[in-house]
C-alpha atoms as a PDB file:
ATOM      1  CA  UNK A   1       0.875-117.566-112.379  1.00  0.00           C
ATOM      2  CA  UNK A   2      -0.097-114.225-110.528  1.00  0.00           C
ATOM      3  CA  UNK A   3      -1.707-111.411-112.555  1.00  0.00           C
ATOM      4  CA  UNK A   4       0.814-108.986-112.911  1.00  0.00           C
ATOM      5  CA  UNK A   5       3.979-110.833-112.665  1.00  0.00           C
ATOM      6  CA  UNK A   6       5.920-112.181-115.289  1.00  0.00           C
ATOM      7  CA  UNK A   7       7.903-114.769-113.992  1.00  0.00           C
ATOM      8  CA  UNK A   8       5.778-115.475-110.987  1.00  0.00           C
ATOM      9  CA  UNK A   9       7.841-114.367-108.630  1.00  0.00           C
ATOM     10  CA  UNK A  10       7.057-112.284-105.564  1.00  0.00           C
ATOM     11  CA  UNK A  11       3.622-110.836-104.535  1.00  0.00           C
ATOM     12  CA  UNK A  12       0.882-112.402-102.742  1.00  0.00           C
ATOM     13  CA  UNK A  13      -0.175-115.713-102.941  1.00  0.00           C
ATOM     14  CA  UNK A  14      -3.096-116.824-101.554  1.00  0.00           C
ATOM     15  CA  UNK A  15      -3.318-118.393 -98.397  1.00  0.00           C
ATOM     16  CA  UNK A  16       0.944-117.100 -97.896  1.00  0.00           C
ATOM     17  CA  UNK A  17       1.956-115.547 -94.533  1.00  0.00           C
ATOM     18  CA  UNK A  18       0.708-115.690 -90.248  1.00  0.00           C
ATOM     19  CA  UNK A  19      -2.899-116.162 -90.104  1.00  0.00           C
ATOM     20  CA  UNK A  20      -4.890-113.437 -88.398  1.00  0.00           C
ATOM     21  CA  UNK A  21      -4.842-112.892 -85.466  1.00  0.00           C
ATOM     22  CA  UNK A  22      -2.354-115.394 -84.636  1.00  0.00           C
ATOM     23  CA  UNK A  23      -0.336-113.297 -82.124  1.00  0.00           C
ATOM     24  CA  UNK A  24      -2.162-111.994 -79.230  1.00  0.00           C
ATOM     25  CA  UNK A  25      -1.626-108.096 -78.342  1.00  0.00           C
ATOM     26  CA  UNK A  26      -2.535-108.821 -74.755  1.00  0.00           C
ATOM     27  CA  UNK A  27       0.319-110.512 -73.109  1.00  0.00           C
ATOM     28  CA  UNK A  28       3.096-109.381 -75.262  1.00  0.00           C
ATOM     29  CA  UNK A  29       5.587-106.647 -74.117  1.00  0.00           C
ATOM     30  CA  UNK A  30       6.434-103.706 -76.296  1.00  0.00           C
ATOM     31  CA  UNK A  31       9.833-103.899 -77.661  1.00  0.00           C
ATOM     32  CA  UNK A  32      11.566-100.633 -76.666  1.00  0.00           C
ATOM     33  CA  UNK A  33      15.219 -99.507 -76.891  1.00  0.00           C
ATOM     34  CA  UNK A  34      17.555 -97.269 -75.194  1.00  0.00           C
ATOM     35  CA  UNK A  35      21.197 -96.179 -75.291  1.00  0.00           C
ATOM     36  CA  UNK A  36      23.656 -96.668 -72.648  1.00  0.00           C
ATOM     37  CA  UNK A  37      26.833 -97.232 -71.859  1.00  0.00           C
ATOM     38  CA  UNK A  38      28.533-101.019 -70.953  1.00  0.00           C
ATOM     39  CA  UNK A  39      28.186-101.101 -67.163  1.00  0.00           C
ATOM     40  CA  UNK A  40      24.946 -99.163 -67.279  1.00  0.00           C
ATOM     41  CA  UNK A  41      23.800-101.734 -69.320  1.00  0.00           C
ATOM     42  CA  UNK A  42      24.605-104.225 -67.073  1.00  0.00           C
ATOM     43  CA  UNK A  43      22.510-102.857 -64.150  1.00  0.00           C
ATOM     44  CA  UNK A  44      19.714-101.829 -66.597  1.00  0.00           C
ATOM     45  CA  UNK A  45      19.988-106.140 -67.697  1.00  0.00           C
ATOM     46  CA  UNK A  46      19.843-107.187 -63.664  1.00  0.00           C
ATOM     47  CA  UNK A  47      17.130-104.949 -63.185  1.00  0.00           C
ATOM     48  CA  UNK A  48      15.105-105.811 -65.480  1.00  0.00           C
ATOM     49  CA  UNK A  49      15.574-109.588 -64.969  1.00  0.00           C
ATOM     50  CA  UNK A  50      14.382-108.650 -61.641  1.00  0.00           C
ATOM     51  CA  UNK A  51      11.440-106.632 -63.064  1.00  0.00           C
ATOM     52  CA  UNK A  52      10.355-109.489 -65.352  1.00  0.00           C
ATOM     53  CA  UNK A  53      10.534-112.603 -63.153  1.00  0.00           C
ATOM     54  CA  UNK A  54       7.974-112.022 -60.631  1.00  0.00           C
ATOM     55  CA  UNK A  55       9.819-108.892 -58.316  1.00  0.00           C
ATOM     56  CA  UNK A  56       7.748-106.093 -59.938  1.00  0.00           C
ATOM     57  CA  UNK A  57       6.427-104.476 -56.108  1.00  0.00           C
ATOM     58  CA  UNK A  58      10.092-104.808 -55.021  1.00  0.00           C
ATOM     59  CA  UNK A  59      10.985-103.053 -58.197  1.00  0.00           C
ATOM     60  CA  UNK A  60       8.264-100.370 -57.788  1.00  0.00           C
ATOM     61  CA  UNK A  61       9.024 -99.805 -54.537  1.00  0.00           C
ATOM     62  CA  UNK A  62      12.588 -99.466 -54.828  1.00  0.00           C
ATOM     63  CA  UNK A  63      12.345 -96.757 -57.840  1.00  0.00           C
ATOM     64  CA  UNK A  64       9.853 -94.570 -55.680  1.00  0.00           C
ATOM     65  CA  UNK A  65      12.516 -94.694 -52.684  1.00  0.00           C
ATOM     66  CA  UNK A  66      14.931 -93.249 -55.386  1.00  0.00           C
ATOM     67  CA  UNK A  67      12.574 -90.780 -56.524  1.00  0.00           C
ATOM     68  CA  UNK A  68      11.478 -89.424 -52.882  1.00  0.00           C
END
């Protein structure tokens, strides 16, 4: 039974959980969040599918046409 805990319930147990260093920082994308409406969501969804499966320069290159 752990110290501390009556019914030996809850609290950590050895040996419990994700080993360290299990998930690799590099690699992994932030999660981030935004509000928008329905359709902007949409093109925000196609864009980013775009973004994420290998079209980054076209994406890059398209925002900086926008911006100039």
């Amino acid at each position: 039974m752990t110290e501390g805990f009556k019914s030996g319930r809850g609290g950590y147990r050895e040996g419990s959980g994700r080993p360290l260093g299990s998930v690799k920082a590099e690699g992994v994308r932030k999660q981030r969040q935004m509000r928008a409406y329905d359709d902007e969501w949409e093109l925000i969804n196609q864009f980013a599918r775009l973004l994420k499966h290998g079209h980054k320069e076209e994406c890059e290159a398209f925002v900086k046409s926008l911006l100039d």
